[in-house]
PDB file of N, CA and C in Angstrom:
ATOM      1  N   UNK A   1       0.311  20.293 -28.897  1.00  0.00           N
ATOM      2  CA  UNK A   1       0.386  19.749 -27.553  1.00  0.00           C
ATOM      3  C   UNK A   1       1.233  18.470 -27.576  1.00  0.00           C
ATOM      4  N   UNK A   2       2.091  18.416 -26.876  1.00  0.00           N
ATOM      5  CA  UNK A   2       2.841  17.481 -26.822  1.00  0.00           C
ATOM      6  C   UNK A   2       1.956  16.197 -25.824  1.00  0.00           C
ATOM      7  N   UNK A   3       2.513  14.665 -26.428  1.00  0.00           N
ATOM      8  CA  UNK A   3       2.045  13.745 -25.293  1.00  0.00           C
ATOM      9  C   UNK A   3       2.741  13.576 -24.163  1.00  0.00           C
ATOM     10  N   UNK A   4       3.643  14.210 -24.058  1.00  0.00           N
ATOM     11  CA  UNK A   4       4.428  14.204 -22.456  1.00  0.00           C
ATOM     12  C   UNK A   4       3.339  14.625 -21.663  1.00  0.00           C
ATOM     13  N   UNK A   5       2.984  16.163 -22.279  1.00  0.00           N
ATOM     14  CA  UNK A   5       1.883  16.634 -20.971  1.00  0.00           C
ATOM     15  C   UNK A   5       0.911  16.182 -20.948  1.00  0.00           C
ATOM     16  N   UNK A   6       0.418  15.268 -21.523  1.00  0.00           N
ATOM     17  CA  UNK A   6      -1.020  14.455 -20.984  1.00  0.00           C
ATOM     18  C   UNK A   6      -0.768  13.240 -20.012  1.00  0.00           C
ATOM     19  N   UNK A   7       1.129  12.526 -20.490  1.00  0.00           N
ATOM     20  CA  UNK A   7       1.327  11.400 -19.847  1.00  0.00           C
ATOM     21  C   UNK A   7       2.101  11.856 -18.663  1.00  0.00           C
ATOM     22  N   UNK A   8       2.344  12.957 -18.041  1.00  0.00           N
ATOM     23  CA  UNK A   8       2.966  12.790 -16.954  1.00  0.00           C
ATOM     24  C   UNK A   8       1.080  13.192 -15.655  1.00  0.00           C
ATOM     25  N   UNK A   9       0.237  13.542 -15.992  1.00  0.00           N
ATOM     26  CA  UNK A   9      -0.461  13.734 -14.864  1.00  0.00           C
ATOM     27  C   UNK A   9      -0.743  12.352 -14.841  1.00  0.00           C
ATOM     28  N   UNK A  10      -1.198  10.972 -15.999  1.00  0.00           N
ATOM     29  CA  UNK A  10      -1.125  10.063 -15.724  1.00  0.00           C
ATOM     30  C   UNK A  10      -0.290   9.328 -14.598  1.00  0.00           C
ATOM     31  N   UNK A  11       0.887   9.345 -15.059  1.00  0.00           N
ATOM     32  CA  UNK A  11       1.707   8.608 -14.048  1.00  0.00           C
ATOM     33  C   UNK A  11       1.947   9.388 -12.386  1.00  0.00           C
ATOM     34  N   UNK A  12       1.745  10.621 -12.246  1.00  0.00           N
ATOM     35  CA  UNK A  12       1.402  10.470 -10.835  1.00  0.00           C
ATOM     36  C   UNK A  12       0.123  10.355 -10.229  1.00  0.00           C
ATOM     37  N   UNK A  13      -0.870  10.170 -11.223  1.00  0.00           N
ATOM     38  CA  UNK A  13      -1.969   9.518 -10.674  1.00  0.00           C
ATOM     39  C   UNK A  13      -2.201   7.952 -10.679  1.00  0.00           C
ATOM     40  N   UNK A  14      -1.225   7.302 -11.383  1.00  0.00           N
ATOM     41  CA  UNK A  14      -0.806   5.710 -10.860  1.00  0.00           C
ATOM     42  C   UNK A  14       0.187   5.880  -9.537  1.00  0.00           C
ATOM     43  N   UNK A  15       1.101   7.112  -9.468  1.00  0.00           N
ATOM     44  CA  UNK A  15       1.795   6.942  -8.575  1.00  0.00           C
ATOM     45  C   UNK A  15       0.922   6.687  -7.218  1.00  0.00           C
ATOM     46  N   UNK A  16       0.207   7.847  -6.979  1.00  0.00           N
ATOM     47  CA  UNK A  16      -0.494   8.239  -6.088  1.00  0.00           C
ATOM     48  C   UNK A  16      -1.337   7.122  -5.489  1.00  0.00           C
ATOM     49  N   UNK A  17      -1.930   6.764  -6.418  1.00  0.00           N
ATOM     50  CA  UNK A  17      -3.104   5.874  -6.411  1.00  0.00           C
ATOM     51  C   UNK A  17      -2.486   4.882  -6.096  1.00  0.00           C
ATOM     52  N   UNK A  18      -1.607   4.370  -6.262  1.00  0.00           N
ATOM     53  CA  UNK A  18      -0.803   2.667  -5.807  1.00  0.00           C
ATOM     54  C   UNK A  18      -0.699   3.229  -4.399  1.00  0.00           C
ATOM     55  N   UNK A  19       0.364   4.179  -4.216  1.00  0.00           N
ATOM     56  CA  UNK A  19       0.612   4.451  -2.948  1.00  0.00           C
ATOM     57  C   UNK A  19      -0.751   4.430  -2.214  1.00  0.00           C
ATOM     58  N   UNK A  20      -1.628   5.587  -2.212  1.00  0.00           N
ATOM     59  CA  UNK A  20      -2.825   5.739  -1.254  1.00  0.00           C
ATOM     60  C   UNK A  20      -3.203   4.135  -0.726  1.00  0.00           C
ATOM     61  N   UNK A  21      -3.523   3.159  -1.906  1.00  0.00           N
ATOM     62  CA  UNK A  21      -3.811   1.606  -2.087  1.00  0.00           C
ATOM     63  C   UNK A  21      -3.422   1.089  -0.820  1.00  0.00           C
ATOM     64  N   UNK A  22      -1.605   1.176  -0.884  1.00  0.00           N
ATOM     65  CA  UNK A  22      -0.794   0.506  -0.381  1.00  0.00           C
ATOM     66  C   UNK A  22      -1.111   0.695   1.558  1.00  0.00           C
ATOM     67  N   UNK A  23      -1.532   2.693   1.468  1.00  0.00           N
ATOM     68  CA  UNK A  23      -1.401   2.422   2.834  1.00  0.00           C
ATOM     69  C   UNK A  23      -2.612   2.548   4.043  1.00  0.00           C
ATOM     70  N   UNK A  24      -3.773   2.061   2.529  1.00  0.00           N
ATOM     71  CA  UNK A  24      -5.224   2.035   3.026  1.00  0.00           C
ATOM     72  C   UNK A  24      -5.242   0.119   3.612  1.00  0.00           C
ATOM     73  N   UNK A  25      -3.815  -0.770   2.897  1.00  0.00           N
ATOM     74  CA  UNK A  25      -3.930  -2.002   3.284  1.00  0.00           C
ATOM     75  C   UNK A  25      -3.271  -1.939   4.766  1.00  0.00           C
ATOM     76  N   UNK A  26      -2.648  -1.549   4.441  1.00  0.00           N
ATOM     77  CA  UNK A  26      -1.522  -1.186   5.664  1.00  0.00           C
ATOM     78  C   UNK A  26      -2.299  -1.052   7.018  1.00  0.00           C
ATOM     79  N   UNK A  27      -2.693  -0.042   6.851  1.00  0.00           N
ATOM     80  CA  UNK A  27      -4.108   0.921   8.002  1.00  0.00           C
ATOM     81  C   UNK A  27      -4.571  -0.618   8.508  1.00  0.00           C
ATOM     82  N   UNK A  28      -5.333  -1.321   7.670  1.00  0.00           N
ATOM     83  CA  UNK A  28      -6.293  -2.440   7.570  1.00  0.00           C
ATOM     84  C   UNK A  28      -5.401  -3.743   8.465  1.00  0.00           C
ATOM     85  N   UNK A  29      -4.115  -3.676   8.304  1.00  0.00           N
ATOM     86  CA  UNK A  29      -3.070  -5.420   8.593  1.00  0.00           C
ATOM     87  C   UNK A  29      -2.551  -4.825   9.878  1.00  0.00           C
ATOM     88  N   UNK A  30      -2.536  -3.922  10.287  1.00  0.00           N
ATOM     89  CA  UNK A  30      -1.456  -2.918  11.446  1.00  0.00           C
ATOM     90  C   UNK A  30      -2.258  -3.702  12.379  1.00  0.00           C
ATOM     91  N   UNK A  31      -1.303  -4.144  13.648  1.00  0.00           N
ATOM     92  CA  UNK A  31      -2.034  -4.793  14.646  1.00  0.00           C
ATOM     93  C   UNK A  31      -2.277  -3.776  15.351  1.00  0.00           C
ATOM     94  N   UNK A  32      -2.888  -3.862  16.242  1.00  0.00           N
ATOM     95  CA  UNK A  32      -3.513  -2.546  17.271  1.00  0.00           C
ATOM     96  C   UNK A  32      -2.676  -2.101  18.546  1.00  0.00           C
ATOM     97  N   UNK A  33      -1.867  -2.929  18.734  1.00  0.00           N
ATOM     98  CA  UNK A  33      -0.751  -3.128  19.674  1.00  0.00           C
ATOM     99  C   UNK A  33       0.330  -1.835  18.567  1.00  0.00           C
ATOM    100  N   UNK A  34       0.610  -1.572  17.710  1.00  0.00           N
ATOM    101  CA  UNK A  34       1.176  -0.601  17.692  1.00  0.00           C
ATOM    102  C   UNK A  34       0.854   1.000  17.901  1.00  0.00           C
ATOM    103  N   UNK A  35      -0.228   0.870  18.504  1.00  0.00           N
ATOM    104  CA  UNK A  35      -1.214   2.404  18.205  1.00  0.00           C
ATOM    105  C   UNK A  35      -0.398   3.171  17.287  1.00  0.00           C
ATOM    106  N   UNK A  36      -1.206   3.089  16.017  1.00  0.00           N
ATOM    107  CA  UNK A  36      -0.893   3.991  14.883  1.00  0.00           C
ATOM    108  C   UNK A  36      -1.388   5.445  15.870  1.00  0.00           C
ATOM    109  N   UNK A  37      -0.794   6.507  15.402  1.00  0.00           N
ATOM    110  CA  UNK A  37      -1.409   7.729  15.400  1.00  0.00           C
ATOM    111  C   UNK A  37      -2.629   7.840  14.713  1.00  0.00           C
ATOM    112  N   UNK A  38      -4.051   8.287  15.160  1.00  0.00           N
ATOM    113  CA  UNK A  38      -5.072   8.250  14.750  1.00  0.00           C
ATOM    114  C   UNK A  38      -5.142   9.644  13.699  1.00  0.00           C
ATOM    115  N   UNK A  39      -4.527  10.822  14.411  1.00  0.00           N
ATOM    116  CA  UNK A  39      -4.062  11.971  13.506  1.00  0.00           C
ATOM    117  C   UNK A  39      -3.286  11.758  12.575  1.00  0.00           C
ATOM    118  N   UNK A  40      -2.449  11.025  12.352  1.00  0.00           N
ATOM    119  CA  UNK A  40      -1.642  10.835  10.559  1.00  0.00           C
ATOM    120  C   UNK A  40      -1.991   9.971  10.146  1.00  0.00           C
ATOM    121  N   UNK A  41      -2.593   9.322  10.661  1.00  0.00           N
ATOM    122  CA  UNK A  41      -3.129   8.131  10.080  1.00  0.00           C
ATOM    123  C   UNK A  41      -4.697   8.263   9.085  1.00  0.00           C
ATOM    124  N   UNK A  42      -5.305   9.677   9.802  1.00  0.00           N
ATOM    125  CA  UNK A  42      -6.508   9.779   9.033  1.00  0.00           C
ATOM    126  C   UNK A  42      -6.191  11.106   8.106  1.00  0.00           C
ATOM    127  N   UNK A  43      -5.078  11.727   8.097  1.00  0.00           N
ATOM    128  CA  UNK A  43      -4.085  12.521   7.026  1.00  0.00           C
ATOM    129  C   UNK A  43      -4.177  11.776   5.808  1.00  0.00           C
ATOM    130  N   UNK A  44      -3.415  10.698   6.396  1.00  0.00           N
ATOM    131  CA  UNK A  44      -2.904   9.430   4.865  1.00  0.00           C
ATOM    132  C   UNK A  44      -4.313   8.999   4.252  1.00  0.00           C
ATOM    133  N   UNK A  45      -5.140   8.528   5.297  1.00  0.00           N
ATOM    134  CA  UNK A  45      -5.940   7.331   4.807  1.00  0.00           C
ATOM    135  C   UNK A  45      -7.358   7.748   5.512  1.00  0.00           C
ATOM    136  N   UNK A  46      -8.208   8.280   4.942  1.00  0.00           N
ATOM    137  CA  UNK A  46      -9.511   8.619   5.615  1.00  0.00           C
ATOM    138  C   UNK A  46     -10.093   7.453   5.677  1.00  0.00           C
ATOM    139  N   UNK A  47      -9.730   6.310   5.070  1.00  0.00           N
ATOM    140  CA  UNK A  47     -10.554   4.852   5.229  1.00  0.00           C
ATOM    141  C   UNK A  47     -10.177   4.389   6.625  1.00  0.00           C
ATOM    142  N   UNK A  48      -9.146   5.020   7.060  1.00  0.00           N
ATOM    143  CA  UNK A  48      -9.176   4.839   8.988  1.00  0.00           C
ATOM    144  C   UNK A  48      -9.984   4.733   9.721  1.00  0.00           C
ATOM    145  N   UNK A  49     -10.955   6.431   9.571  1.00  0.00           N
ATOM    146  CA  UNK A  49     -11.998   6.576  10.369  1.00  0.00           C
ATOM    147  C   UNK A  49     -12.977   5.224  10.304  1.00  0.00           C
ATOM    148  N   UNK A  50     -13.107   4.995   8.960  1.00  0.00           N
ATOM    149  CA  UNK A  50     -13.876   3.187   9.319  1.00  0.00           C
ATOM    150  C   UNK A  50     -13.812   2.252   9.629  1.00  0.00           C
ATOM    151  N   UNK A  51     -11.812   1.948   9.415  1.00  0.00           N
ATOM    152  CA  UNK A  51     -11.735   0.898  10.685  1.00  0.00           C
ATOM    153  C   UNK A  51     -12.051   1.172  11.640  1.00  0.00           C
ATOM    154  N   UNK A  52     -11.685   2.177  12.465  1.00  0.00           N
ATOM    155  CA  UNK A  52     -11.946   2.736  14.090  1.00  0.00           C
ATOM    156  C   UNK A  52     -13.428   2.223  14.169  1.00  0.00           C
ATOM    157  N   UNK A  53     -14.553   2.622  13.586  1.00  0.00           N
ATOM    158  CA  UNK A  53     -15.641   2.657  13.852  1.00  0.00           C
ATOM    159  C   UNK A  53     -16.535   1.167  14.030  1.00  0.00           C
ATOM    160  N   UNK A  54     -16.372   0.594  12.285  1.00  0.00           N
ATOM    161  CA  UNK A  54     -16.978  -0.153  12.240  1.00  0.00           C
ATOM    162  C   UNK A  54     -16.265  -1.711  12.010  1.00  0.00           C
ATOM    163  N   UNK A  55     -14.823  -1.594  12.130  1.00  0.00           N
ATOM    164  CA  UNK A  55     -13.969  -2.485  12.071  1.00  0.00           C
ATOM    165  C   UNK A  55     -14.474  -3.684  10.627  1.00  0.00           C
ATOM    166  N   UNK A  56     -14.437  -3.046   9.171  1.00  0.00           N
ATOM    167  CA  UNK A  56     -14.761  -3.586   8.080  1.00  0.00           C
ATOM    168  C   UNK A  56     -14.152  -5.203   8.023  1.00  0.00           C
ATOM    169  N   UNK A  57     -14.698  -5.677   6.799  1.00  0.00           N
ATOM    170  CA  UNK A  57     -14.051  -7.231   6.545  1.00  0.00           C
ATOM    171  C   UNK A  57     -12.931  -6.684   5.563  1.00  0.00           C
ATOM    172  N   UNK A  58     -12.354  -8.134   5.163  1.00  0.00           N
ATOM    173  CA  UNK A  58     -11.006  -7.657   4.489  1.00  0.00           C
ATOM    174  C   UNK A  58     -11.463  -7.829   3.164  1.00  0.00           C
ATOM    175  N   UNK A  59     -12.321  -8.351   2.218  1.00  0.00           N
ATOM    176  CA  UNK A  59     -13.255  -8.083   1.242  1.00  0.00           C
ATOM    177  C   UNK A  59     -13.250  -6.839   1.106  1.00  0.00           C
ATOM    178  N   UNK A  60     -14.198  -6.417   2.175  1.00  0.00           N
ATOM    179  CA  UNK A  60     -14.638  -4.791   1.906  1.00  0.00           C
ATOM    180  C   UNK A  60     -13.344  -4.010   1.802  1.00  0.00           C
ATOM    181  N   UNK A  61     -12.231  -3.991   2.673  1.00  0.00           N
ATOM    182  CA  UNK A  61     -11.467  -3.056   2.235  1.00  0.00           C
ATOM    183  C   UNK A  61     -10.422  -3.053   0.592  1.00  0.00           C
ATOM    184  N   UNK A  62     -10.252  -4.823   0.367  1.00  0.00           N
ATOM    185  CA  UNK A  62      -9.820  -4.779  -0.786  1.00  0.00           C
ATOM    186  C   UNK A  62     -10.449  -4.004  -1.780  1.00  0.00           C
ATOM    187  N   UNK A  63     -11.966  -4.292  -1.652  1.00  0.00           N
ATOM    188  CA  UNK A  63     -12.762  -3.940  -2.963  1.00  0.00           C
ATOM    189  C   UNK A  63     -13.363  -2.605  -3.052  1.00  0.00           C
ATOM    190  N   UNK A  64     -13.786  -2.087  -1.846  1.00  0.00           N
ATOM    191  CA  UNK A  64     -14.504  -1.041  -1.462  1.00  0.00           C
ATOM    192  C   UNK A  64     -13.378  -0.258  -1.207  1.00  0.00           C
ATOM    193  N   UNK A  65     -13.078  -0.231   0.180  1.00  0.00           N
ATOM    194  CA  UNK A  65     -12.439   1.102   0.616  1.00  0.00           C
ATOM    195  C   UNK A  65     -11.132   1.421   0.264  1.00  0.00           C
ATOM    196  N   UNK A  66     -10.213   0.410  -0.246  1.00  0.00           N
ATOM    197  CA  UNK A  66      -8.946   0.776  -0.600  1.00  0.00           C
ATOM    198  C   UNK A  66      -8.892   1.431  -1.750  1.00  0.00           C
ATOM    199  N   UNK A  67      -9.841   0.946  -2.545  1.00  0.00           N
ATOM    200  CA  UNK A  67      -9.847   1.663  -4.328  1.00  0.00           C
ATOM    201  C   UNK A  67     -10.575   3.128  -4.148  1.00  0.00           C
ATOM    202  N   UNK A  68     -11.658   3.182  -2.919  1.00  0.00           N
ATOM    203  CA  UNK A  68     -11.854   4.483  -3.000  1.00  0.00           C
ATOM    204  C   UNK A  68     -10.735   5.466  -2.299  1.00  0.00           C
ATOM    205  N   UNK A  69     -10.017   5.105  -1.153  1.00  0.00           N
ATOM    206  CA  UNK A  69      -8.772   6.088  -0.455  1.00  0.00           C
ATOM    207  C   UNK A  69      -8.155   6.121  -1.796  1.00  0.00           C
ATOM    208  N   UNK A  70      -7.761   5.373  -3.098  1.00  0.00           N
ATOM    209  CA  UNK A  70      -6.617   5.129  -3.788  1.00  0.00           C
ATOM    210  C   UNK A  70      -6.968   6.308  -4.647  1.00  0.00           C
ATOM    211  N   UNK A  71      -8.701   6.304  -5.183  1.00  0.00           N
ATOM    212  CA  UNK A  71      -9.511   7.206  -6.451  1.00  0.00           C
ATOM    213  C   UNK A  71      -9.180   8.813  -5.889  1.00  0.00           C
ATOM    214  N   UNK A  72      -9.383   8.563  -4.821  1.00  0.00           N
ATOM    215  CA  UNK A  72      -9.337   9.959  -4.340  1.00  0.00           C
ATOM    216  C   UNK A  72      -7.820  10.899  -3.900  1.00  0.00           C
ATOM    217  N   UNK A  73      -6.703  10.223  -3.329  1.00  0.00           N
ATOM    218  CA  UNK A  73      -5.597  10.474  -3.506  1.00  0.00           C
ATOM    219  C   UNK A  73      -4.604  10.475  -5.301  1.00  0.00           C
ATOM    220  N   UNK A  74      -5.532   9.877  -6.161  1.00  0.00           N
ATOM    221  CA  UNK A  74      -4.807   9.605  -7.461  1.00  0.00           C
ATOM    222  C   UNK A  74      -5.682  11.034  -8.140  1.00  0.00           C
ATOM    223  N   UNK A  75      -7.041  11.785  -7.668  1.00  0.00           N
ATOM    224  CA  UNK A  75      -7.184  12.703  -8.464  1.00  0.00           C
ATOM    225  C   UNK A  75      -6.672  13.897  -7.657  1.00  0.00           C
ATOM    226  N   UNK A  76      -5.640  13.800  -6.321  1.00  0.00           N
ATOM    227  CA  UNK A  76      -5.302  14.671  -5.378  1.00  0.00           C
ATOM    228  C   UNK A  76      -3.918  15.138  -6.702  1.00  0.00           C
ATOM    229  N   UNK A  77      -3.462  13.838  -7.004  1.00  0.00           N
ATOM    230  CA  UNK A  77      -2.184  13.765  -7.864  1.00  0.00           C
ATOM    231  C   UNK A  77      -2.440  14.046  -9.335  1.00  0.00           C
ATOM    232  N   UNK A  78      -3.682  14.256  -9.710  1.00  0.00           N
ATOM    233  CA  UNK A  78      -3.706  14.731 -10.831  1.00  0.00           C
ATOM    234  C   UNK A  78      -3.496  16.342 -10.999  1.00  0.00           C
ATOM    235  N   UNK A  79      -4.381  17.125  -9.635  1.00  0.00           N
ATOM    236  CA  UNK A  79      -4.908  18.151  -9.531  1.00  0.00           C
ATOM    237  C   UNK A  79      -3.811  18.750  -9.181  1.00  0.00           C
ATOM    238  N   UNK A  80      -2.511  18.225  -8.540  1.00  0.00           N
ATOM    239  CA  UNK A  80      -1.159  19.059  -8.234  1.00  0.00           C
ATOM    240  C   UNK A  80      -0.674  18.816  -9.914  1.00  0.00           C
ATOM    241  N   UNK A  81      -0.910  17.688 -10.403  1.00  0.00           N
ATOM    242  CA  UNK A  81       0.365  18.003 -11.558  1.00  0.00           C
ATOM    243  C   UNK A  81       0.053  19.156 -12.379  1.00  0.00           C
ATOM    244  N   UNK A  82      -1.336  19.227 -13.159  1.00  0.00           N
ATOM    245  CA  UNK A  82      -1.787  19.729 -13.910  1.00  0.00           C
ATOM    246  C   UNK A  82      -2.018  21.298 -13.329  1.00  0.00           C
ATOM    247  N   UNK A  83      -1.911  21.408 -12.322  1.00  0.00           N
ATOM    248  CA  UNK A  83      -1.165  22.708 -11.634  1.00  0.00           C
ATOM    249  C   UNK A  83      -0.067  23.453 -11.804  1.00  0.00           C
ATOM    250  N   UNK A  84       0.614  22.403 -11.623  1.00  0.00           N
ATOM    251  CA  UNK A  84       2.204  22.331 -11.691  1.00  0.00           C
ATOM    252  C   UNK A  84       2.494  22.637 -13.191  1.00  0.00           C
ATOM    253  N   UNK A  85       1.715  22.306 -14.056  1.00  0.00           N
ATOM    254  CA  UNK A  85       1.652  22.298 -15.457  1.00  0.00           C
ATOM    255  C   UNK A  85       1.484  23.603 -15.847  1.00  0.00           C
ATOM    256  N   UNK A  86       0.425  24.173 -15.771  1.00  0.00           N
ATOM    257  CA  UNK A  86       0.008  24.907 -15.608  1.00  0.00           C
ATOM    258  C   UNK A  86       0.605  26.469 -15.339  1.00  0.00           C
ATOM    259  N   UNK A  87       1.568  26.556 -14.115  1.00  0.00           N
ATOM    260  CA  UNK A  87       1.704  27.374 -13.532  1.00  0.00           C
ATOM    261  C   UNK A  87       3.745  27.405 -14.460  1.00  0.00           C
ATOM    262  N   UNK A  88       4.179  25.957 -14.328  1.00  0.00           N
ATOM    263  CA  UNK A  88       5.334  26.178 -15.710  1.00  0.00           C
ATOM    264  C   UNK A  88       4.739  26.309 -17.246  1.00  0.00           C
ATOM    265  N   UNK A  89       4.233  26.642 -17.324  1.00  0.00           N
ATOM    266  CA  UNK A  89       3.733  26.935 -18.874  1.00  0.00           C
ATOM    267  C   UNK A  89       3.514  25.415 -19.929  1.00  0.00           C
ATOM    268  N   UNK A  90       3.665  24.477 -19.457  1.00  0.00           N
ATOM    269  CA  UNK A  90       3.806  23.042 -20.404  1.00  0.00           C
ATOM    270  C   UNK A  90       4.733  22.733 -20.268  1.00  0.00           C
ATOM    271  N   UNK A  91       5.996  23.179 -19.805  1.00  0.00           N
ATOM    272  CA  UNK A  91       7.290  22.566 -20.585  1.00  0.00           C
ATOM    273  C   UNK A  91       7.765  21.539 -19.163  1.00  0.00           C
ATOM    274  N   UNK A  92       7.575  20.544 -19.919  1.00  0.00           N
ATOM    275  CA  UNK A  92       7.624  18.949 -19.207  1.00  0.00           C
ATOM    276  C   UNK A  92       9.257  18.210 -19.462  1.00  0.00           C
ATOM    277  N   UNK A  93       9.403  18.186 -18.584  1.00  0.00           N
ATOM    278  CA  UNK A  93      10.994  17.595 -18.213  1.00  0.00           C
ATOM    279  C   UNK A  93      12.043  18.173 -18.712  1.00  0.00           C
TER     280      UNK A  93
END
């Protein structure tokens, strides 16, 4: 087994996971005067539905909800690579 194929599901699960991060802060700083779309917006970032609701502190979303939108989009990116892996036989780049 080569270490390519263990290190590439890694890195799109940093990919992923930064990204998801990035636009669970985003969701969180967006003034309301732009009406995000509530439909792509809870596509990207299911931590939406809790601003809408319960309008969180910015604590909570650093610590709480951004790392969980991030955990859960970074094993979305594991589960395509190792697919992807999978379905080409191993052979990585």
């Amino acid at each position: 087994m080569s270490l390519r194929l263990f290190s590439a599901p890694v890195k799109v699960l940093c990919g992923f996971a930064a990204i998801a991060y990035l636009v669970a802060i985003f969701a969180f700083f967006a003034p309301h005067t732009w009406n995000l779309n509530p439909q792509l917006m809870l596509a990207l970032c299911p931590m939406y539905f809790v601003k809408m609701t319960i309008d969180p502190s910015p604590l909570s979303m650093y610590c709480l909800l951004a790392p969980m939108n991030a955990a859960v989009f970074g094993s979305v990116g594991v589960a395509v690579t190792r697919r992807w892996l999978f379905v080409e036989g191993g052979r990585v780049g």
